[in-house]
Protein backbone atom coordinates (compact mmCIF):
# COMPACT_ATOMS: atom_id res chain seq x y z
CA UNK A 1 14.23 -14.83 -26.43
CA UNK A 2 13.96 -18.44 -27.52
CA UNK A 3 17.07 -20.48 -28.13
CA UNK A 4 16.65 -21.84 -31.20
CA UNK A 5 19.43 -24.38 -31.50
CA UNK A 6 18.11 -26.30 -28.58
CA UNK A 7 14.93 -27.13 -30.12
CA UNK A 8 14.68 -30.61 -30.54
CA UNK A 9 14.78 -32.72 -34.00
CA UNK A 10 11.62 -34.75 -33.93
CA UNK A 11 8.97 -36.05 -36.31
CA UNK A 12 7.01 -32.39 -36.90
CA UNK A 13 10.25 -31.80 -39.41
CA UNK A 14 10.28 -32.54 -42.98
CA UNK A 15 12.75 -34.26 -44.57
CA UNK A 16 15.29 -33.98 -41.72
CA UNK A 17 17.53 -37.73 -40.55
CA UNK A 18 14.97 -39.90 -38.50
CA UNK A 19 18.50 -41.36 -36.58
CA UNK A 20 18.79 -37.57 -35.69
CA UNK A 21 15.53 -37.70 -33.79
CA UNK A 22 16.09 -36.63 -30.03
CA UNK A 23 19.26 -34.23 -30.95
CA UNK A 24 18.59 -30.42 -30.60
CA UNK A 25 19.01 -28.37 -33.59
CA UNK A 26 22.51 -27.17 -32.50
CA UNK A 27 23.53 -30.80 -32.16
CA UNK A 28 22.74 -31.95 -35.13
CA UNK A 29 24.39 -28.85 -37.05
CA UNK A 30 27.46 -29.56 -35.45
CA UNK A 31 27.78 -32.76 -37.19
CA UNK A 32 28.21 -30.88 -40.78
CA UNK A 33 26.01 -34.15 -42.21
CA UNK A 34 25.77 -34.20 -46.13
CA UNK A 35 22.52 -33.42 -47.71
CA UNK A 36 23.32 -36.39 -49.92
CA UNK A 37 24.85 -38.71 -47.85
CA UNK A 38 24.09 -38.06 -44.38
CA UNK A 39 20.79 -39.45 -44.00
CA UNK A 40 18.15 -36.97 -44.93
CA UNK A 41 15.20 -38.45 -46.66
CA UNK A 42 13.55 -37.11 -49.77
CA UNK A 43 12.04 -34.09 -50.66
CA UNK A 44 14.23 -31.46 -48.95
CA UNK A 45 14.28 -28.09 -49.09
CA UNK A 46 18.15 -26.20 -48.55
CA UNK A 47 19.05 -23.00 -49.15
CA UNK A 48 22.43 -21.82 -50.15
CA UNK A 49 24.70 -20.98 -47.49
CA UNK A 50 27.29 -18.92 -50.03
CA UNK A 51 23.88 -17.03 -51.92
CA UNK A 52 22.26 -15.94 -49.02
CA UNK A 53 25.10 -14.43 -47.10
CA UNK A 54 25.63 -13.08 -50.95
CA UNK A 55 22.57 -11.09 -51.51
CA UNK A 56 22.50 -9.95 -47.58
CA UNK A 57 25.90 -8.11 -48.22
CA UNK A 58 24.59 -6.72 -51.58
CA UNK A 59 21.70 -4.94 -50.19
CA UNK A 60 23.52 -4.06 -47.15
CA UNK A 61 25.91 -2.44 -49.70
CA UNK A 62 23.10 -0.86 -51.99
CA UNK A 63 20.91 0.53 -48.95
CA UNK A 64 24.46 2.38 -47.63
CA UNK A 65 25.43 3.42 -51.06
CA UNK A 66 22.19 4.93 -51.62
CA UNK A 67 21.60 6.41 -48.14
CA UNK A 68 18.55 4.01 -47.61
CA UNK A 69 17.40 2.23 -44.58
CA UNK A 70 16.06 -0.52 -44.59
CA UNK A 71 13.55 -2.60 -42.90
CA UNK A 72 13.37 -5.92 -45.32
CA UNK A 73 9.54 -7.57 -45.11
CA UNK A 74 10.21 -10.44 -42.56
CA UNK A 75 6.70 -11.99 -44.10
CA UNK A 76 8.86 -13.69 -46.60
CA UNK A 77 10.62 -16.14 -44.57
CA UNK A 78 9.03 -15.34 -40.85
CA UNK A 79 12.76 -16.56 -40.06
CA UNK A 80 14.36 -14.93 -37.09
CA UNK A 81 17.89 -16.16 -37.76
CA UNK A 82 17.55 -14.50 -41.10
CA UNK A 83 16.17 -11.42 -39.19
CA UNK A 84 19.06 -11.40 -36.89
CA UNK A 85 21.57 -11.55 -39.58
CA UNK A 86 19.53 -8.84 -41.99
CA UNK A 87 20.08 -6.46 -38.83
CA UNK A 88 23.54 -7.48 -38.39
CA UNK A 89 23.94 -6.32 -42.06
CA UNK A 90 22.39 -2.94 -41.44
CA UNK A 91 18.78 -3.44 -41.24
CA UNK A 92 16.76 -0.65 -38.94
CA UNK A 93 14.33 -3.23 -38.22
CA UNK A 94 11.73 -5.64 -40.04
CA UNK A 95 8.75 -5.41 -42.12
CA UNK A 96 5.85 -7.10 -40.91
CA UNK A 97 2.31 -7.14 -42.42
CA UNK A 98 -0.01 -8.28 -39.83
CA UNK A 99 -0.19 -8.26 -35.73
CA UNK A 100 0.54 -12.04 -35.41
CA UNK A 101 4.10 -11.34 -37.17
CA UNK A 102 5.03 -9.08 -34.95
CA UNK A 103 4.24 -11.04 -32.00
CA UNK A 104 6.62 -13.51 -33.86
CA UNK A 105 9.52 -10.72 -34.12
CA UNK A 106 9.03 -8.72 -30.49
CA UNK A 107 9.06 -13.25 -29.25
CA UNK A 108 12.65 -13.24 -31.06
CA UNK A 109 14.08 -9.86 -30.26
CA UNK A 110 13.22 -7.61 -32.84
CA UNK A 111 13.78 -4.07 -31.73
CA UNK A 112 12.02 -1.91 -34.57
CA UNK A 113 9.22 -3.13 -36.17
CA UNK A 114 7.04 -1.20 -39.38
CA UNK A 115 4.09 -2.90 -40.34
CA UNK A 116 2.56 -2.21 -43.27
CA UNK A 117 -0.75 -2.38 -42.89
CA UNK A 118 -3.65 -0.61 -40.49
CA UNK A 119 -4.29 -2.42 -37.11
CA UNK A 120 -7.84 -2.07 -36.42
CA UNK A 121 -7.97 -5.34 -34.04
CA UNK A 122 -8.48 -4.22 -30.40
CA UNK A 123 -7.05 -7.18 -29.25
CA UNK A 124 -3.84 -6.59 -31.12
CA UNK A 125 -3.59 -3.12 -30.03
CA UNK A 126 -4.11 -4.04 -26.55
CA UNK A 127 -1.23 -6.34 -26.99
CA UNK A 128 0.75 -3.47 -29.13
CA UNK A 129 -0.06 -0.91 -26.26
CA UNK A 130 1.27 -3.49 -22.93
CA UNK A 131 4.89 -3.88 -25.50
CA UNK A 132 5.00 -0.11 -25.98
CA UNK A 133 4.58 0.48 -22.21
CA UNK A 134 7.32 -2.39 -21.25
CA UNK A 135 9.70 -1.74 -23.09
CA UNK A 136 11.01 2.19 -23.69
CA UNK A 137 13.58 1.01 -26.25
CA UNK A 138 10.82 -0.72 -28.71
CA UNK A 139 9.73 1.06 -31.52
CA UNK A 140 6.76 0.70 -34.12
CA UNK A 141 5.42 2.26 -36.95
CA UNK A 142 2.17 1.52 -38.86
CA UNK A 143 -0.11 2.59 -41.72
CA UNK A 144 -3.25 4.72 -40.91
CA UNK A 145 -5.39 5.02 -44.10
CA UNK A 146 -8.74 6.21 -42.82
CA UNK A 147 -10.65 8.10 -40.40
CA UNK A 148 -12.54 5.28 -39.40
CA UNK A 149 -9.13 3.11 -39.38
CA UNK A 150 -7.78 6.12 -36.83
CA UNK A 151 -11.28 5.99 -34.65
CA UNK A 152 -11.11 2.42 -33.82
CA UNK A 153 -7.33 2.47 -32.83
CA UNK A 154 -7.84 5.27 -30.44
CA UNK A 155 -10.96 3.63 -29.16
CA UNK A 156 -8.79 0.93 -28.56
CA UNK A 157 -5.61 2.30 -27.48
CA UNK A 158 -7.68 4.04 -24.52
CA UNK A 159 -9.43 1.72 -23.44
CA UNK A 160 -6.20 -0.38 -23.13
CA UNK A 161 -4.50 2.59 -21.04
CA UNK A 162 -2.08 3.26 -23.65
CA UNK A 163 0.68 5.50 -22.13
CA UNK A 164 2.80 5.46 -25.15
CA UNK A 165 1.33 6.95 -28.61
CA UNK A 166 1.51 5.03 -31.51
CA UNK A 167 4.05 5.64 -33.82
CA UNK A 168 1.66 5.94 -37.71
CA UNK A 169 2.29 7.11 -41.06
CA UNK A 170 -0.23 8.31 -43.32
CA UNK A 171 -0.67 5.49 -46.19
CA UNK A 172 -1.04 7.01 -50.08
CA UNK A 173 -2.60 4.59 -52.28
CA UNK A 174 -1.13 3.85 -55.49
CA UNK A 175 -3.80 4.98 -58.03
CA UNK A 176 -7.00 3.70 -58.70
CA UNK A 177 -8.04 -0.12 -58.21
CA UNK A 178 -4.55 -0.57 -56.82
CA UNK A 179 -4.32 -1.79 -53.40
CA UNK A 180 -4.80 -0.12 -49.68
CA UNK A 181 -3.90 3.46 -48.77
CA UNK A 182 -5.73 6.33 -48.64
CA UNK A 183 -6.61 7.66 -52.81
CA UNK A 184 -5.97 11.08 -52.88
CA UNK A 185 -4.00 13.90 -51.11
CA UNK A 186 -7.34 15.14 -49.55
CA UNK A 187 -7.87 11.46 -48.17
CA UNK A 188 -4.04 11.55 -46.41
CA UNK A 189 -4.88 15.04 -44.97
CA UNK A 190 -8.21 13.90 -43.49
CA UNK A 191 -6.79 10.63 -42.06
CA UNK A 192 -3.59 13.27 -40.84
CA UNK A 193 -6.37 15.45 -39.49
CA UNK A 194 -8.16 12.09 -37.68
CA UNK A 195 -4.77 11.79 -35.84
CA UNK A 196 -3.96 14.71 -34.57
CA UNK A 197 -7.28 14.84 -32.67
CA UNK A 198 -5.63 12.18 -30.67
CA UNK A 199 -3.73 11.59 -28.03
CA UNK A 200 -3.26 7.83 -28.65
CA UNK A 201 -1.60 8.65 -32.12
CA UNK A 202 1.25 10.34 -33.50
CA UNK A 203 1.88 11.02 -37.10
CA UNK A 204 5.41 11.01 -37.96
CA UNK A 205 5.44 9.89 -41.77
CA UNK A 206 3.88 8.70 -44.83
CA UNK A 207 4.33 5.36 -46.60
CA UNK A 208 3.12 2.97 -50.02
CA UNK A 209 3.94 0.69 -52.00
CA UNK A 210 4.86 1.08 -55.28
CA UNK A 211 4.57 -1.86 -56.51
CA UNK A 212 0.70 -1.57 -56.84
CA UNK A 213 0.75 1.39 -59.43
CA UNK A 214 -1.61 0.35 -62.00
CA UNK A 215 0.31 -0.80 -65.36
CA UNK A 216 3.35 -0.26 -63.41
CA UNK A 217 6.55 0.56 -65.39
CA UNK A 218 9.37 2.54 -64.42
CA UNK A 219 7.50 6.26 -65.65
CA UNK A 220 3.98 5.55 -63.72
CA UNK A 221 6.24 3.86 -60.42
CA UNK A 222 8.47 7.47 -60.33
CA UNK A 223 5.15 9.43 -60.95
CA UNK A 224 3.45 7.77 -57.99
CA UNK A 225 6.51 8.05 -55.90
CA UNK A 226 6.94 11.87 -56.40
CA UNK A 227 3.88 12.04 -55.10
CA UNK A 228 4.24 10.64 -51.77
CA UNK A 229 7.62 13.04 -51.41
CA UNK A 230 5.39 16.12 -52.48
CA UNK A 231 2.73 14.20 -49.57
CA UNK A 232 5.71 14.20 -46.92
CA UNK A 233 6.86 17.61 -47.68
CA UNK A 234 3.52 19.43 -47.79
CA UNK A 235 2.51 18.04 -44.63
CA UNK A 236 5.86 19.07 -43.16
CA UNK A 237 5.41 22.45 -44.07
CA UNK A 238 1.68 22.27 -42.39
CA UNK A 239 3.51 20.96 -39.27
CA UNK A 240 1.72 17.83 -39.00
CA UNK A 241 4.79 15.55 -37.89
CA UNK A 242 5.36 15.28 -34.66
CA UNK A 243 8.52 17.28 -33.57
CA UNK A 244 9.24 14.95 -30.77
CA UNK A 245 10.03 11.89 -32.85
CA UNK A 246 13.14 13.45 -34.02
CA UNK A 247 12.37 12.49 -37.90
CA UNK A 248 10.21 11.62 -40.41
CA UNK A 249 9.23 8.78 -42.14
CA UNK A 250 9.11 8.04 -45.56
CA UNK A 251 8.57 4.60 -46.68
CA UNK A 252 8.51 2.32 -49.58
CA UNK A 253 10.61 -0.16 -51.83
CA UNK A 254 8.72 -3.47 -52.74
CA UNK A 255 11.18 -5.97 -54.63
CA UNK A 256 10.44 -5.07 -58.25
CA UNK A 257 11.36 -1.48 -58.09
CA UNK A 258 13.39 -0.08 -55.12
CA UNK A 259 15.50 1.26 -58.09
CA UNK A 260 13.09 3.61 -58.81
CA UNK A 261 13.05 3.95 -54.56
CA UNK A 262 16.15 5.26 -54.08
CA UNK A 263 16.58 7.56 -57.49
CA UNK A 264 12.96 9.46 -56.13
CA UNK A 265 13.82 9.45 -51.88
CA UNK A 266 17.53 10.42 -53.52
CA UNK A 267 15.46 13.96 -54.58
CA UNK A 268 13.68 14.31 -51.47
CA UNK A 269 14.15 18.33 -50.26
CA UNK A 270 15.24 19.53 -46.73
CA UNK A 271 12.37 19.06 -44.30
CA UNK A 272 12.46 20.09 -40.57
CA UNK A 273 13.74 17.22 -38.92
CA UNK A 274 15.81 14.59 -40.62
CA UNK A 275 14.56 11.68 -42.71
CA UNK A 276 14.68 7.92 -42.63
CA UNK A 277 14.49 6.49 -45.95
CA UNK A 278 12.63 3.29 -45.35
CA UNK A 279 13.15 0.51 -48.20
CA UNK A 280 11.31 -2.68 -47.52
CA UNK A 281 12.33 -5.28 -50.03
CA UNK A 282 12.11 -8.75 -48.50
CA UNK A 283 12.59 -11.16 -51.39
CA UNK A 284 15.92 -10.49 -52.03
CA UNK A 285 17.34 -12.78 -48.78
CA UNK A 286 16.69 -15.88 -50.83
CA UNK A 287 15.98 -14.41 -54.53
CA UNK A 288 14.41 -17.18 -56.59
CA UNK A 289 14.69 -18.78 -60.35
CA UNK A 290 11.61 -16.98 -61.13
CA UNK A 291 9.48 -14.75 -60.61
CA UNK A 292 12.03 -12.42 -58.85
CA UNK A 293 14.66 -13.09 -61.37
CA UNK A 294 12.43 -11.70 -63.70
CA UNK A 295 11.57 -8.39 -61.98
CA UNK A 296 14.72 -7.61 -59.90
CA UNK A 297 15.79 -3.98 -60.39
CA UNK A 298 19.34 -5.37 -60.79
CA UNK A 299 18.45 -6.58 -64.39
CA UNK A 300 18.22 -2.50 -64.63
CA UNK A 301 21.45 -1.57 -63.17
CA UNK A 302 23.60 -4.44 -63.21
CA UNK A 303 26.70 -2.78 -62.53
CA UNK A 304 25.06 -2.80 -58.86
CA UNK A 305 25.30 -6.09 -58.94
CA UNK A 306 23.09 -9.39 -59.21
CA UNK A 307 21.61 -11.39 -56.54
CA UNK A 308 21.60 -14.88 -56.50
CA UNK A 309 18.84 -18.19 -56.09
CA UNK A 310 19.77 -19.39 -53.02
CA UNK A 311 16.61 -22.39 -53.07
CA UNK A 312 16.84 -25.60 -54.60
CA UNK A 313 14.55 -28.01 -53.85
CA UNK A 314 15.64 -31.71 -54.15
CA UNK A 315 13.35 -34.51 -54.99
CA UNK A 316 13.67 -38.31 -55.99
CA UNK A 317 12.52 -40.03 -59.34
CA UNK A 318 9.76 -42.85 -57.62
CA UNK A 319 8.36 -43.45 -61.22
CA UNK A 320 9.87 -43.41 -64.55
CA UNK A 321 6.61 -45.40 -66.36
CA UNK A 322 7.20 -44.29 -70.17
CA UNK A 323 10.24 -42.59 -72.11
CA UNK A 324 8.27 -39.11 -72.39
CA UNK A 325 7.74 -39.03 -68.60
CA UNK A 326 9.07 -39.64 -65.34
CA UNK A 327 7.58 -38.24 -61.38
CA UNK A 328 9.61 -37.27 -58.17
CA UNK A 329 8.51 -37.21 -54.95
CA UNK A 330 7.57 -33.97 -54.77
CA UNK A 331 4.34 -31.82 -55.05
CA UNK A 332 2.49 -28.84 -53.87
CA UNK A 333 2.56 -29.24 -50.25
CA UNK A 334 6.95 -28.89 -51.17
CA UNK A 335 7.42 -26.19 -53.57
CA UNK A 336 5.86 -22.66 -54.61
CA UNK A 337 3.52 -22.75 -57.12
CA UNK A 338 1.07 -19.94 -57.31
CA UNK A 339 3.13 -18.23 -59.47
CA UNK A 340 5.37 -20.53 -61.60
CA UNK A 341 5.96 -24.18 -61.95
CA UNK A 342 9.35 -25.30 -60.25
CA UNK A 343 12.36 -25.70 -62.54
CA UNK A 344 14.44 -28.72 -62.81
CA UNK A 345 18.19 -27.34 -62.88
CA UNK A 346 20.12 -30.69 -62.06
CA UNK A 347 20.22 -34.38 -61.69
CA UNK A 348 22.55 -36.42 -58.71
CA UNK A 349 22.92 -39.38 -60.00
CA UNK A 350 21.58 -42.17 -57.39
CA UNK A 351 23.89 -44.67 -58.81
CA UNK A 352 27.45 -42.35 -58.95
CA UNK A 353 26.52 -38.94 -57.15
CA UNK A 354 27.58 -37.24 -59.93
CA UNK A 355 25.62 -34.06 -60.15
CA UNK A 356 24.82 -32.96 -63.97
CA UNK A 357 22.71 -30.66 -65.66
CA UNK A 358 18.83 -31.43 -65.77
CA UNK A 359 18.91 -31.42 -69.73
CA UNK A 360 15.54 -32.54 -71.49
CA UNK A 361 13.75 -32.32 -68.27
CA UNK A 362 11.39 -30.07 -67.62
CA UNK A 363 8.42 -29.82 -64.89
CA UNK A 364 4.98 -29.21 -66.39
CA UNK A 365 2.86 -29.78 -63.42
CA UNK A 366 2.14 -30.54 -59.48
CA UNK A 367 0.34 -33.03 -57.51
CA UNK A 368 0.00 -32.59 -53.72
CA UNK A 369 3.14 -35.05 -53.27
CA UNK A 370 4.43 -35.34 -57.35
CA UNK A 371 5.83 -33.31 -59.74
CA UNK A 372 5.05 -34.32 -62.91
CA UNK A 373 8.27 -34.30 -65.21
CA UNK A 374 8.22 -34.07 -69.06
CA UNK A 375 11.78 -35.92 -70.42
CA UNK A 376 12.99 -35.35 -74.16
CA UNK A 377 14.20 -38.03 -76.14
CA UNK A 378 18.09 -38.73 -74.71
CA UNK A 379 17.24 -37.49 -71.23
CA UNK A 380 19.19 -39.07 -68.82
CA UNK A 381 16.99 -39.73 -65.49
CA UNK A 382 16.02 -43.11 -63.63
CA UNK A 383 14.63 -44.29 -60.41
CA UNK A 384 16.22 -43.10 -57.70
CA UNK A 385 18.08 -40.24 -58.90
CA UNK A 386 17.41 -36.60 -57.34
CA UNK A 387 16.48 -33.61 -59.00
CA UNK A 388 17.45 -30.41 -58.02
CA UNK A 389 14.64 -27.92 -58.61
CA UNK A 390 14.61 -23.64 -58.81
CA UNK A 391 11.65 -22.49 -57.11
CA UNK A 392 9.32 -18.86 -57.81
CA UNK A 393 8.43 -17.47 -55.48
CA UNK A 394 10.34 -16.75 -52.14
CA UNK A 395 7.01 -16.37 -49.85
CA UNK A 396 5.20 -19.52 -50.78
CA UNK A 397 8.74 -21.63 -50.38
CA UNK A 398 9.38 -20.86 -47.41
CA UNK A 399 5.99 -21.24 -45.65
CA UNK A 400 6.07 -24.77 -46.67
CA UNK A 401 9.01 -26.00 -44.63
CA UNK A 402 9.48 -25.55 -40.63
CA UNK A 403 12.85 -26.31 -40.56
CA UNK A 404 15.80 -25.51 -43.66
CA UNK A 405 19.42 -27.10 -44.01
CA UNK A 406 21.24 -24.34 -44.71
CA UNK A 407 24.07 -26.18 -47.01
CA UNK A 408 27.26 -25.13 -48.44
CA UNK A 409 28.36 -25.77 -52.10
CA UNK A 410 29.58 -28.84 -51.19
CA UNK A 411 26.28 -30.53 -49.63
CA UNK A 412 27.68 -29.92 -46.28
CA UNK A 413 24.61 -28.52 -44.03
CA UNK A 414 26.02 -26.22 -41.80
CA UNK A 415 22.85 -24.78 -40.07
CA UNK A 416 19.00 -24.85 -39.78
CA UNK A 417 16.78 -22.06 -40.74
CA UNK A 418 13.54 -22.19 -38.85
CA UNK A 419 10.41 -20.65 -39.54
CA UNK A 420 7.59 -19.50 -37.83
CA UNK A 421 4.15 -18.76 -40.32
C-alpha cells in the first residue's frame, strides 16, 4: 500500500509553498505552517480539520443508532486517507462507481468494496477476477441490471478463469425516466434468473438509489423504497440468495434522503439469513455551503444533529477596477460550479490579518482563473486581501485539487489530503 506521506512536494501541486519543494508530504506537515502566513500562494483549497472529523463521528453515530452499515461513495473525494478514517469510524467498506475507482481503493487497502454500477468491461473483470482469486479476505459487490449485463460478465469471468463468483445484487430502477436499474419486478427476476444460470455469479442482494425517484419527495422516495424491501423479501422466499454468503444485501442511501433509508430498512421483516443494511451517502465527509446544505436529511430531523462545511476556498483580490466590482484569483479550474456559484463568507485582511465577514460581497460568476465579485456600496475589500469562499458541491471540489491542507481553526495545516480522480 502506498505511503502517502513520503510523496514528495513538487510543482504538480497547487497552491502548496514553492520553498517546500523537495520535502515529502509528511515533512512538510510536521512543520504545522500557517495557511496565511507560512508561505502558500494563492488560490488554496483547505478543508476543516475540526468539521470533517465532525460529520465522520455524526454518521458513524447515526449509521449505529439506526442499525445501518455503511459503505460511504468514495467517488466524492477518491481520498484514501479519508477512506481510512471513514472505516476507522465504522464504515464496512467504500462505494465506488466505476472499475478504475476500485483499482484506486484495492491500490490503498480497501478491504470491501460495492460498486454501484454493472461491470460489463472484460478487461475490468479480468482484473476483478485475478483480486478475487489473490486475496480470500477481499470482498465485492456489484449491480446486475440485465440479462445481457449478466451474459457478458460470465463470458468474461470464464474466460478469465474466475475461481471465485462474483458477489451481485439485483439493481431496481427508480421509476420511469429515472436512472439505471432494472424497471420492474419482472425485469429483477429475469436478471435474478440470468444469474443463477451461472457459475461465475452469485446473487446475494438487491440495491438502488433513491435519489432518482421521479419528483422525489419524502412520500414517492418511501414508496420506491418499500419496494425494493418487498424485491429482497420475495426473492428470499423464492430462494434466490445464495445461502453460502451468510446474508443478504440490501442497499441504498444517496445524500438527500438516507432519512427515509433507515425509517424503510428499519421495517424490513425476518428473512433467512441476516441482513446488511447498506447506506451509501458520500457527501457528508466534507458537506458543503450549498447544494448539500440544502438537501441534507438533517434539516428533517435536526435533533440528529447537523453536519458541518468543512471547504473554504481562499482566493486573493488581483483587481478592484470600479466601486461595484472587484476579481480574485480564482476561477473554474478552483472551485465547483456545475451546480452553484461559490459563496464569499469572509475577508483576511492583507494589510492586518484580521479575518471579517464578507459583507456586500457576493460572487456572480467564474472565469477559468477569476471569480467575478459584485461589492455593495460600503464593502470593505482591496487588493491583496483574501476571500474565503463556501463551495456546492463536494464532488466537483475535490476533483479539482491533488493535494488539500487539512487546517485547523486557527490556520494551522496539520495534514494533506490527497486525491486520486
Amino acid at each position: 500500500m502506498p505511503d502517502l506521506a513520503h510523496e514528495v512536494v513538487d510543482h504538480r501541486f497547487k497552491a502548496l509553498p514553492p520553498d517546500a519543494g523537495g520535502l515529502t508530504v509528511g515533512e512538510l506537515a510536521a512543520q504545522r505552517r500557517n495557511l496565511f502566513t507560512g508561505g502558500f500562494t494563492t488560490p488554496v483549497l483547505a478543508l476543516s480539520a475540526e468539521s470533517v472529523e465532525h460529520n465522520l463521528r455524526l454518521l458513524e453515530r447515526y449509521a449505529e443508532r439506526h442499525g445501518l452499515a455503511f459503505a460511504p461513495h468514495g467517488k466524492t473525494s477518491m481520498a484514501p486517507q479519508l477512506f481510512d478514517r471513514q472505516i476507522a469510524h465504522g464504515a464496512w467498506g467504500i462505494t465506488a462507481a466505476v472499475p478504475h475507482q476500485a483499482r484506486v481503493y484495492r491500490a490503498h487497502g480497501v478491504a470491501r468494496i460495492f460498486l454501484a454500477n454493472e461491470v460489463v468491461d472484460p478487461v475490468a473483470l479480468r482484473w476483478l477476477a485475478a483480486e478475487l482469486d489473490a486475496d480470500p479476505e477481499f470482498r465485492f459487490v456489484c449491480y446486475v441490471d440485465s440479462v445481457r449485463g449478466v451474459e457478458l460478465m460470465d463470458e468474461a469471468l470464464t474466460a478469465a478463469g474466475a475461481r471465485r463468483p462474483v458477489d451481485v445484487v439485483v439493481e431496481l430502477g427508480a421509476g420511469d425516466g429515472a436512472r439505471t436499474g432494472a424497471r420492474t419486478e419482472a425485469d429483477c427476476t429475469a436478471v435474478a434468473d440470468a444469474v443463477a444460470a451461472t457459475r461465475t455469479l452469485r446473487l446475494v442482494g438487491v440495491a438502488g438509489y433513491e435519489g432518482e425517484v421521479p419528483r422525489a419527495d419524502g412520500e414517492r422516495v418511501r414508496a420506491w423504497l418499500r419496494r425494493l424491501v418487498a424485491l429482497a423479501a420475495d426473492f428470499d422466499k423464492a430462494g434466490r440468495f445464495a445461502p453460502e454468503a451468510g446474508e443478504i444485501v440490501v442497499s441504498a442511501g444517496g445524500s438527500a434522503w438516507f432519512d427515509a433509508v433507515a425509517e424503510v430498512f428499519a421495517e424490513i421483516p425476518g428473512l433467512s439469513l441476516p441482513v446488511l443494511k447498506l447506506l451509501r451517502s458520500g457527501a457528508y465527509v466534507s458537506h458543503d455551503d450549498g447544494h448539500y446544505r440544502t438537501l441534507t436529511p438533517f434539516n428533517r430531523v435536526p435533533e440528529e444533529g447537523a453536519l458541518e462545511p468543512a471547504f473554504r476556498l481562499w482566493a486573493q483580490v488581483v483587481s478592484r477596477p470600479t466601486p461595484e466590482q472587484a476579481f480574485a484569483n480564482a476561477g473554474k479550474r478552483d472551485a465547483a460550479h456545475d451546480l452553484h456559484l461559490p459563496e464569499a463568507q469572509v475577508v483576511r485582511d492583507a494589510r492586518t490579518g484580521e479575518v471579517r465577514p464578507a459583507e456586500g460581497i457576493t460572487v456572480t460568476g467564474l472565469s477559468d482563473q477569476h471569480a467575478w465579485l459584485r461589492t455593495e456600496e460600503g464593502a470593505d475589500l482591496e487588493v491583496g486581501d483574501w476571500v474565503g469562499m463556501g463551495l456546492s458541491h463536494p464532488c466537483t471540489s475535490f476533483d479539482k485539487w491533488q493535494l488539500i491542507p487539512l487546517v485547523e481553526a486557527d490556520g494551522t495545516v496539520v495534514d494533506y489530503v490527497r486525491t486520486f480522480f
